[in-house]
N, C-alpha and C. Protein backbone atom coordinates (compact mmCIF):
# COMPACT_ATOMS: atom_id res chain seq x y z
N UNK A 1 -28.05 157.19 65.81
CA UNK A 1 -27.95 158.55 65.29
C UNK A 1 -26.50 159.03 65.43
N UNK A 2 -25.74 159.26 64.33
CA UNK A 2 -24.51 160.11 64.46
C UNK A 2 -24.66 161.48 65.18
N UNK A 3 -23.73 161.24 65.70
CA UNK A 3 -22.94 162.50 66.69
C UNK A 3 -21.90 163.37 66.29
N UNK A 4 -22.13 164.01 65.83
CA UNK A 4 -20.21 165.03 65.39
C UNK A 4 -20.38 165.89 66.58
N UNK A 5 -18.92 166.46 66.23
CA UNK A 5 -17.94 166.97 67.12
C UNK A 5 -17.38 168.27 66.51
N UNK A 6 -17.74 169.47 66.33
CA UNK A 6 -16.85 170.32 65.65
C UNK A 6 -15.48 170.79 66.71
N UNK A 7 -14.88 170.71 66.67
CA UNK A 7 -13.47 171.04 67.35
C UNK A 7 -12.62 172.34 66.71
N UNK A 8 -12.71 173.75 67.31
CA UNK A 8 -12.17 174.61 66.77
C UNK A 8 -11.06 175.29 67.69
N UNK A 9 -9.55 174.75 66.82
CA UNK A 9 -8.46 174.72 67.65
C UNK A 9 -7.50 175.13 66.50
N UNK A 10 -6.88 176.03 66.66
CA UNK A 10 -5.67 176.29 66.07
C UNK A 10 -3.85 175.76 66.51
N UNK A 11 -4.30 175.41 67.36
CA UNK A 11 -2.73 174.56 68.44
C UNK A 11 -2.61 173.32 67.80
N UNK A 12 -1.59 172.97 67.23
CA UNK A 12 -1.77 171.49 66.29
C UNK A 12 -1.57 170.44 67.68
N UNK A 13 -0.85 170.61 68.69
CA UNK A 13 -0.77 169.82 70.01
C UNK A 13 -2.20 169.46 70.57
N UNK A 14 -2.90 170.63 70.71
CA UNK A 14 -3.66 170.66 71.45
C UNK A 14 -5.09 169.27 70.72
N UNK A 15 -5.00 170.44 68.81
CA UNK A 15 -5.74 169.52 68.44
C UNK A 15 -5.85 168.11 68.12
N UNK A 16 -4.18 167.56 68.17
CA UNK A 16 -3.66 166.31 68.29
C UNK A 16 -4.52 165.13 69.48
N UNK A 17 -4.36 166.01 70.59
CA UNK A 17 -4.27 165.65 72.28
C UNK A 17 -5.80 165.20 72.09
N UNK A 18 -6.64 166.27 72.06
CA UNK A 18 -8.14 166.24 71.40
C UNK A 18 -8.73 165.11 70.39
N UNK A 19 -8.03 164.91 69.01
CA UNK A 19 -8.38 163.65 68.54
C UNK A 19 -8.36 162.36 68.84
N UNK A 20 -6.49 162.21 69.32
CA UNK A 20 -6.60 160.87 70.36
C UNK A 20 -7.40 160.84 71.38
N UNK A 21 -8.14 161.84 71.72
CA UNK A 21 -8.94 161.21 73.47
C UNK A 21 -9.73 161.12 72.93
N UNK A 22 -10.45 161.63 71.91
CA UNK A 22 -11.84 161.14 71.35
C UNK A 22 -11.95 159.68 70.33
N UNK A 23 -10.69 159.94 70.21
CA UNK A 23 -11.13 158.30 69.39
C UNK A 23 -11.14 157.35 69.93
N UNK A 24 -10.01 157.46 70.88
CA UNK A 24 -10.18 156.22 72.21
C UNK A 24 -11.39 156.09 72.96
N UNK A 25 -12.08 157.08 73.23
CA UNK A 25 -13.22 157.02 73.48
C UNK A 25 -14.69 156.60 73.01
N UNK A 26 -14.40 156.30 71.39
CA UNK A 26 -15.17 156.20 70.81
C UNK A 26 -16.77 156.55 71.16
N UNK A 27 -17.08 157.52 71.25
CA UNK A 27 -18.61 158.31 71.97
C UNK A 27 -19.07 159.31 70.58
N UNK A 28 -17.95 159.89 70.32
CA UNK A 28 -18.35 160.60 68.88
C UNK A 28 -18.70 160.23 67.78
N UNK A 29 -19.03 159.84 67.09
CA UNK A 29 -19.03 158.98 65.52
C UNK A 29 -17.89 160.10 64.05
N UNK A 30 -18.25 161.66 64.58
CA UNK A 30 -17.13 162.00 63.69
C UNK A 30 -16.62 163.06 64.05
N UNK A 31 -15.53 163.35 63.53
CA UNK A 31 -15.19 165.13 64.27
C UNK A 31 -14.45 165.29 63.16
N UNK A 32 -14.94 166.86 63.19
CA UNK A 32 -14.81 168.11 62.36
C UNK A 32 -13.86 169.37 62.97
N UNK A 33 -12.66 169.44 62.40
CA UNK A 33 -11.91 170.78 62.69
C UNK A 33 -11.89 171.80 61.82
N UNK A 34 -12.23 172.41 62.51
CA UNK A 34 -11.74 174.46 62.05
C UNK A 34 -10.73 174.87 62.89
N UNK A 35 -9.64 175.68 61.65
CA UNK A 35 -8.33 175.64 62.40
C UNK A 35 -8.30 177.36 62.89
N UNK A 36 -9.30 178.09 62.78
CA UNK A 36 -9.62 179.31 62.91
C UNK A 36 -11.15 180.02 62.89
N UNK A 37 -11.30 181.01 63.55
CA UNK A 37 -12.75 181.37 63.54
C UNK A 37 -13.74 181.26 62.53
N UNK A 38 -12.87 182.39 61.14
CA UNK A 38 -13.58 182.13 60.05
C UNK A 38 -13.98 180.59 59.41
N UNK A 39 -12.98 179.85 59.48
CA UNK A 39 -13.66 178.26 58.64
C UNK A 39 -14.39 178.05 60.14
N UNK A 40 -14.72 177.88 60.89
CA UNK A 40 -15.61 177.57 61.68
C UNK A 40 -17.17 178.12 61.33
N UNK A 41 -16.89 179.39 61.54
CA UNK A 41 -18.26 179.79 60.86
C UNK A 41 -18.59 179.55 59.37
N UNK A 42 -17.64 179.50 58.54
CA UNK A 42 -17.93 179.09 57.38
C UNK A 42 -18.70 177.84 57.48
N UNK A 43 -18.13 177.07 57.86
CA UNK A 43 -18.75 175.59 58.60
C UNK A 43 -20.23 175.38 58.92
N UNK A 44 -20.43 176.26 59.65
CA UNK A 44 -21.50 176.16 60.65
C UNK A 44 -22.83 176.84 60.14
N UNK A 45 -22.50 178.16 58.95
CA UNK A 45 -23.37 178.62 59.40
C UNK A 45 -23.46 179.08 57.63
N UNK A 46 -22.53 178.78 56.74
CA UNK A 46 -23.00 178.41 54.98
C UNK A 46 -22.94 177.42 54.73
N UNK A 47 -22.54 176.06 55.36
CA UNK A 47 -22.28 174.92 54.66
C UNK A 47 -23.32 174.52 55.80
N UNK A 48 -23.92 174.66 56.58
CA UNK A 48 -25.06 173.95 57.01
C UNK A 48 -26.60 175.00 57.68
N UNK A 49 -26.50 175.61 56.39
CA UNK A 49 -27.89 176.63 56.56
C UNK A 49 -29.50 176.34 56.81
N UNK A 50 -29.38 175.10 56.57
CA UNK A 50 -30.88 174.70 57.02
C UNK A 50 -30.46 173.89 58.74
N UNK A 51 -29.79 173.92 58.89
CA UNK A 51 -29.53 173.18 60.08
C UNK A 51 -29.26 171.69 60.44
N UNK A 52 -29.44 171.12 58.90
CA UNK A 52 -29.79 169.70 59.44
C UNK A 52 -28.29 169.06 59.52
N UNK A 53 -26.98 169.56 59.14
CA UNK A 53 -25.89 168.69 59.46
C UNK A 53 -25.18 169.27 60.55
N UNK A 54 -25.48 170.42 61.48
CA UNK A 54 -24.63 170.61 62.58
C UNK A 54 -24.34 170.22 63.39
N UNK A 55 -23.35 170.08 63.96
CA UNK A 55 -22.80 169.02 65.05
C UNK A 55 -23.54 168.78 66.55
N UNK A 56 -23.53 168.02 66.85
CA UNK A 56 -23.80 168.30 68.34
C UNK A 56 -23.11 168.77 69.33
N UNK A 57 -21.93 169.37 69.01
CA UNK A 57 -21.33 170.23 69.69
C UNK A 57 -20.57 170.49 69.52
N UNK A 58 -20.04 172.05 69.61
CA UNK A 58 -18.73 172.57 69.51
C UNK A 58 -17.78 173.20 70.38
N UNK A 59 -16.75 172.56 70.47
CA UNK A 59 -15.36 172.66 71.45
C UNK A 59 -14.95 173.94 71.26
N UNK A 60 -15.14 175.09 71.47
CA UNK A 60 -14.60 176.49 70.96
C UNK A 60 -13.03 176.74 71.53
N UNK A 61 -11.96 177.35 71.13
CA UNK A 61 -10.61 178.14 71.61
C UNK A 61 -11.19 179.28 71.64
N UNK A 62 -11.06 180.10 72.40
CA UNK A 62 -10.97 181.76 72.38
C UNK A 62 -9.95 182.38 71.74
N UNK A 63 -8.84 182.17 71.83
CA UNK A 63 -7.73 182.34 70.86
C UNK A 63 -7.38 181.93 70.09
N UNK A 64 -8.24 182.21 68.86
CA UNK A 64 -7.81 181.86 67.25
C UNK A 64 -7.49 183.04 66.33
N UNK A 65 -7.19 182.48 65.46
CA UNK A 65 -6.91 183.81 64.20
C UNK A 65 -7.68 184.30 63.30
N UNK A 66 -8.04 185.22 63.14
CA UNK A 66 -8.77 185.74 61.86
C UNK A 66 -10.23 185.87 62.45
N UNK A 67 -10.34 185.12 63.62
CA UNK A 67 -11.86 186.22 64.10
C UNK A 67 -11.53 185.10 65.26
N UNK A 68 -11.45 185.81 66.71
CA UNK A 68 -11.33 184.59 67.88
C UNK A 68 -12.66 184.28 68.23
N UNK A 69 -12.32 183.43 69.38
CA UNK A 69 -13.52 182.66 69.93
C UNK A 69 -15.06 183.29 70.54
N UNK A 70 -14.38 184.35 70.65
CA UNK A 70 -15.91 185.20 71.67
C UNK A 70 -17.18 185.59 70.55
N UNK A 71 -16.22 185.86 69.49
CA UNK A 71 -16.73 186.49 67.90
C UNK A 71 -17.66 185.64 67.84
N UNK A 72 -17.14 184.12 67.17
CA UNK A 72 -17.75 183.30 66.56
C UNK A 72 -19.10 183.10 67.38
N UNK A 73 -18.43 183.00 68.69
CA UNK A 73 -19.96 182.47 69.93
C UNK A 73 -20.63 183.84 69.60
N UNK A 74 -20.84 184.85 69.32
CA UNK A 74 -21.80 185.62 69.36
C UNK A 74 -22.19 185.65 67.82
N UNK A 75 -21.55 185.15 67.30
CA UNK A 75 -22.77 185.36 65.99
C UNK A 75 -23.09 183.90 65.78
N UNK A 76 -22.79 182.73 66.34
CA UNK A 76 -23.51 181.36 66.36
C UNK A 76 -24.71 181.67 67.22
N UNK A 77 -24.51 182.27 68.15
CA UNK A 77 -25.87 182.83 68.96
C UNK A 77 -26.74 183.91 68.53
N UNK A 78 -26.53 184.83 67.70
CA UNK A 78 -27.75 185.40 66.41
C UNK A 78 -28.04 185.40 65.36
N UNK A 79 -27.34 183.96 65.05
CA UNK A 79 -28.25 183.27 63.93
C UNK A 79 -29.17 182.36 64.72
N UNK A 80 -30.70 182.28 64.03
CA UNK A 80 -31.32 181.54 64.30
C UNK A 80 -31.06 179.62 64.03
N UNK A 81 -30.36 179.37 63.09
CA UNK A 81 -29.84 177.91 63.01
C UNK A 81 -29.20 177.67 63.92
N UNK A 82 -28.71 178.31 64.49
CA UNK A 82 -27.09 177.40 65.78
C UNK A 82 -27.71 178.40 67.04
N UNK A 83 -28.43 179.40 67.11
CA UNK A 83 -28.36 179.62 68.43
C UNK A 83 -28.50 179.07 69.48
N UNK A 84 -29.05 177.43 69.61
CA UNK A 84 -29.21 176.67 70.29
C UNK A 84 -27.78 175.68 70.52
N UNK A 85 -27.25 175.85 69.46
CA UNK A 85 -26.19 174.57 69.74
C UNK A 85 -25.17 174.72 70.78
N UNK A 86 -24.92 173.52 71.43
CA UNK A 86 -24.32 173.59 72.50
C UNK A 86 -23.12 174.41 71.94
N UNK A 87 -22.52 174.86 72.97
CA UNK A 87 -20.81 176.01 72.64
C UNK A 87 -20.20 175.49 74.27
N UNK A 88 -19.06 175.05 74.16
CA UNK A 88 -18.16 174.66 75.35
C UNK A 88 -16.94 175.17 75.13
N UNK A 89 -16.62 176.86 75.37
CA UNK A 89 -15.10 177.78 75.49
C UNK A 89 -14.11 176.32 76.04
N UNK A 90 -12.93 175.89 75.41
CA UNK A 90 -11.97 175.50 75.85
C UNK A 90 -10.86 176.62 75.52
N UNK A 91 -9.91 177.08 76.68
CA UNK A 91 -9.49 178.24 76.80
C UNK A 91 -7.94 177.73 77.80
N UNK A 92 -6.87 178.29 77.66
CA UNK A 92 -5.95 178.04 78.46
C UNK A 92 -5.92 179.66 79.55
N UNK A 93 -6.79 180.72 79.03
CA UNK A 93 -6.93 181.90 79.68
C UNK A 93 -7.91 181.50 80.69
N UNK A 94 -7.11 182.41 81.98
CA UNK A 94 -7.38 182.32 83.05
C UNK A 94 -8.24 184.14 83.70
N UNK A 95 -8.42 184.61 82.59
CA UNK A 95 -8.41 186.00 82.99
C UNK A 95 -10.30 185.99 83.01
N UNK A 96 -10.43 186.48 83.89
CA UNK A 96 -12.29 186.61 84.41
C UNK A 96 -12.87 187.35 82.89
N UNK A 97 -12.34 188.25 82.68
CA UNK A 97 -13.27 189.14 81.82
C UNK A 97 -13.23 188.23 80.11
N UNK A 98 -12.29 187.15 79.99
CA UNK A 98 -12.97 185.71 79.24
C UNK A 98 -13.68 185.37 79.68
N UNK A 99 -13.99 184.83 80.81
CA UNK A 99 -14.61 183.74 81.34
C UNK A 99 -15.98 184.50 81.07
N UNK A 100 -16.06 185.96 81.76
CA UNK A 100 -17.35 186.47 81.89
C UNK A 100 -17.88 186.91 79.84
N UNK A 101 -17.82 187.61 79.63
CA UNK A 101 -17.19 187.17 78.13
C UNK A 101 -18.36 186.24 77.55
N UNK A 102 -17.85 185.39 77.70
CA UNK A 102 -17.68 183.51 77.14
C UNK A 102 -19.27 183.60 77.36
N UNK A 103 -19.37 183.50 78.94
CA UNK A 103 -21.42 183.44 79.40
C UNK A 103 -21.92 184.60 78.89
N UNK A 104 -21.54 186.05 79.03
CA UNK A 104 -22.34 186.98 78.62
C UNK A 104 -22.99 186.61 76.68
N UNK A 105 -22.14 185.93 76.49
CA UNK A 105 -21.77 186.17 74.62
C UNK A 105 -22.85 184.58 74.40
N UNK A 106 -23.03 183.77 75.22
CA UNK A 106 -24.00 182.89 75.14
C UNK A 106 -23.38 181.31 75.74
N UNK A 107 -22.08 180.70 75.85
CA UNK A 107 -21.57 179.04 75.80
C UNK A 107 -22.01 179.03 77.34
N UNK A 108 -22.28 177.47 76.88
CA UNK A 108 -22.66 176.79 77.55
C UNK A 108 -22.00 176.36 79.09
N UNK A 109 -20.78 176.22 78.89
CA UNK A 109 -19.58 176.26 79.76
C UNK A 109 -18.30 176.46 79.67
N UNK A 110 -17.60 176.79 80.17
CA UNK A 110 -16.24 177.25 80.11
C UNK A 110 -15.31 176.34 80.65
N UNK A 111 -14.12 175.58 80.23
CA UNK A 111 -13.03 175.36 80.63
C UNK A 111 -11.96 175.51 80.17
N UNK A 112 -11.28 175.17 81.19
CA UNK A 112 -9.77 176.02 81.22
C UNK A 112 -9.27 174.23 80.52
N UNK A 113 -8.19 174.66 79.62
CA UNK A 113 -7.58 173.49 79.06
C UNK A 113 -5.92 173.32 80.25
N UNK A 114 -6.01 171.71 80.55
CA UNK A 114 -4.80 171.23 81.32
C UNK A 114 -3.73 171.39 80.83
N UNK A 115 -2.67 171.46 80.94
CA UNK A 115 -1.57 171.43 80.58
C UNK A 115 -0.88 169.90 80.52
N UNK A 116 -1.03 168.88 81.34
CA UNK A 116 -0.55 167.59 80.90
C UNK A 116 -1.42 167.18 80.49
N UNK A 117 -0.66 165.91 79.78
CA UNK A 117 -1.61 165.56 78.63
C UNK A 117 -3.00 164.29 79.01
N UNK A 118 -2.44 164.11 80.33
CA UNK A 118 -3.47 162.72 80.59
C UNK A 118 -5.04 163.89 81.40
N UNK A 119 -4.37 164.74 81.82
CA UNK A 119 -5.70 165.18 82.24
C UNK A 119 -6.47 165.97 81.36
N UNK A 120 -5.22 166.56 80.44
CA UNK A 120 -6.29 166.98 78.96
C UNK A 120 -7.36 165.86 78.27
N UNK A 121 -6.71 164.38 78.17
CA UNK A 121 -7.46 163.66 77.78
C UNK A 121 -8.52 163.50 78.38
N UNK A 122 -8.63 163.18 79.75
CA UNK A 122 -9.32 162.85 80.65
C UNK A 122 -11.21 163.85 80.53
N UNK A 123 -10.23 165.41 80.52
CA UNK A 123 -10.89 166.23 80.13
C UNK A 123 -12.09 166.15 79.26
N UNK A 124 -11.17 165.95 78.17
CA UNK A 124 -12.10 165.71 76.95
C UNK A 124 -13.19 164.61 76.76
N UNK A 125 -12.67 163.61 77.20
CA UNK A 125 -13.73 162.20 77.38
C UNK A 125 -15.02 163.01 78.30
N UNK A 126 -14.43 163.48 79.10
CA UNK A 126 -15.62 163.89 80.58
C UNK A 126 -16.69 164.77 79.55
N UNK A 127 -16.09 166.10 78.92
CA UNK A 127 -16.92 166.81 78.24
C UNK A 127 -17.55 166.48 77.00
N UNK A 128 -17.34 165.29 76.56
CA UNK A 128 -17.45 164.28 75.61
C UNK A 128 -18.98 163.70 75.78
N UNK A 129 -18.59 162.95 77.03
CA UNK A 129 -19.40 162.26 77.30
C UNK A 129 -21.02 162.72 78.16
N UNK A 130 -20.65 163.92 78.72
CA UNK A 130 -21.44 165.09 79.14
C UNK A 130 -22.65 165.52 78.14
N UNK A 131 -22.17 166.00 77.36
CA UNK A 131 -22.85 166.67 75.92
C UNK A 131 -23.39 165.55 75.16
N UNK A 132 -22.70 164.90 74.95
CA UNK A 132 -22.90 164.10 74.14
C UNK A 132 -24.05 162.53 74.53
N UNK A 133 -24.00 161.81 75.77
CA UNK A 133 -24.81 160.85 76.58
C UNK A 133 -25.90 161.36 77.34
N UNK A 134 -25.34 162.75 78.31
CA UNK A 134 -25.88 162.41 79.92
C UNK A 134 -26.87 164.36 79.22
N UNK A 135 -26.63 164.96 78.77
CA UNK A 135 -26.77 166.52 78.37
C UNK A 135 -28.54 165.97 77.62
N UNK A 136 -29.63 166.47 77.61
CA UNK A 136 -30.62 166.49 77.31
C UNK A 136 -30.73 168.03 76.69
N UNK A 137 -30.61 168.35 75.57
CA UNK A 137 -30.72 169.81 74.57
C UNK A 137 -31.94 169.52 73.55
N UNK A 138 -32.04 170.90 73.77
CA UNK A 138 -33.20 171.78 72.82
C UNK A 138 -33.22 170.55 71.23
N UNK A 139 -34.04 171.00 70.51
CA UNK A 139 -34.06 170.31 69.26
C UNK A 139 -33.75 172.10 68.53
N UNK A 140 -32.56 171.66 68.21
CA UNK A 140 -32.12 173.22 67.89
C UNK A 140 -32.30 173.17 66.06
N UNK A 141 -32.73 172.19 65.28
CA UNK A 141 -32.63 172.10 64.64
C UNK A 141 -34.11 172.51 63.77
């Protein structure tokens, strides 16, 4: 069974850092970027309205453009198609009232993104492989 990956990152570094650790990893079968809130939800929630192509999980930024991260997680969480789908805030903000935010608004977990690049990778494989192998979820579909 294919696995996608939606990855919604506006940092071309970041989303760089993010593709190489996942491909080396090979655990995903495909990944999908939105370089901002709106094509994310565009994504998610008109181009896959019956539910059956949504990813198995999405990497959220809180800081994007044109509608940020907290947005999107609250209206992926009242629509009935995605309110189940996993949501994992990747965030370089350190400030509580994100963090609190992030859980009040519905994701699954929150992390703070590394600043070097081997533990960003590292990162990503871990939450990769989490969600994606070891994570037992709803049939949200």
């Amino acid at each position: 069974m294919a696995q996608q990956i939606l990855l919604v990152e506006d940092n071309p570094d970041d989303e760089m850092l993010a593709l190489r650790a996942l491909r080396k990893s090979a655990i995903a079968d495909d990944l999908v970027v939105a370089r901002d809130g709106v094509e994310a939800l565009d994504y998610l929630l008109e181009q896959n309205k019956s539910g059956a192509d949504l990813p198995a999980l999405v990497l959220l930024d809180i800081n994007l453009p044109r509608l940020n991260g907290l947005e999107v997680l609250k209206r992926l969480r009242e629509n009935a198609v995605t309110h189940l789908l996993p949501v994992v805030m990747l965030s370089s903000s350190r400030e509580e009232r994100d963090i609190s935010s992030s859980y009040d608004y519905g994701c699954n977990s929150y992390i703070r993104k590394p600043v070097d690049f081997r533990q960003f990778s590292d990162m990503i494989v871990q939450v990769e492989r989490y969600w994606l192998r070891l994570n037992e979820a709803p049939n949200a579909r």
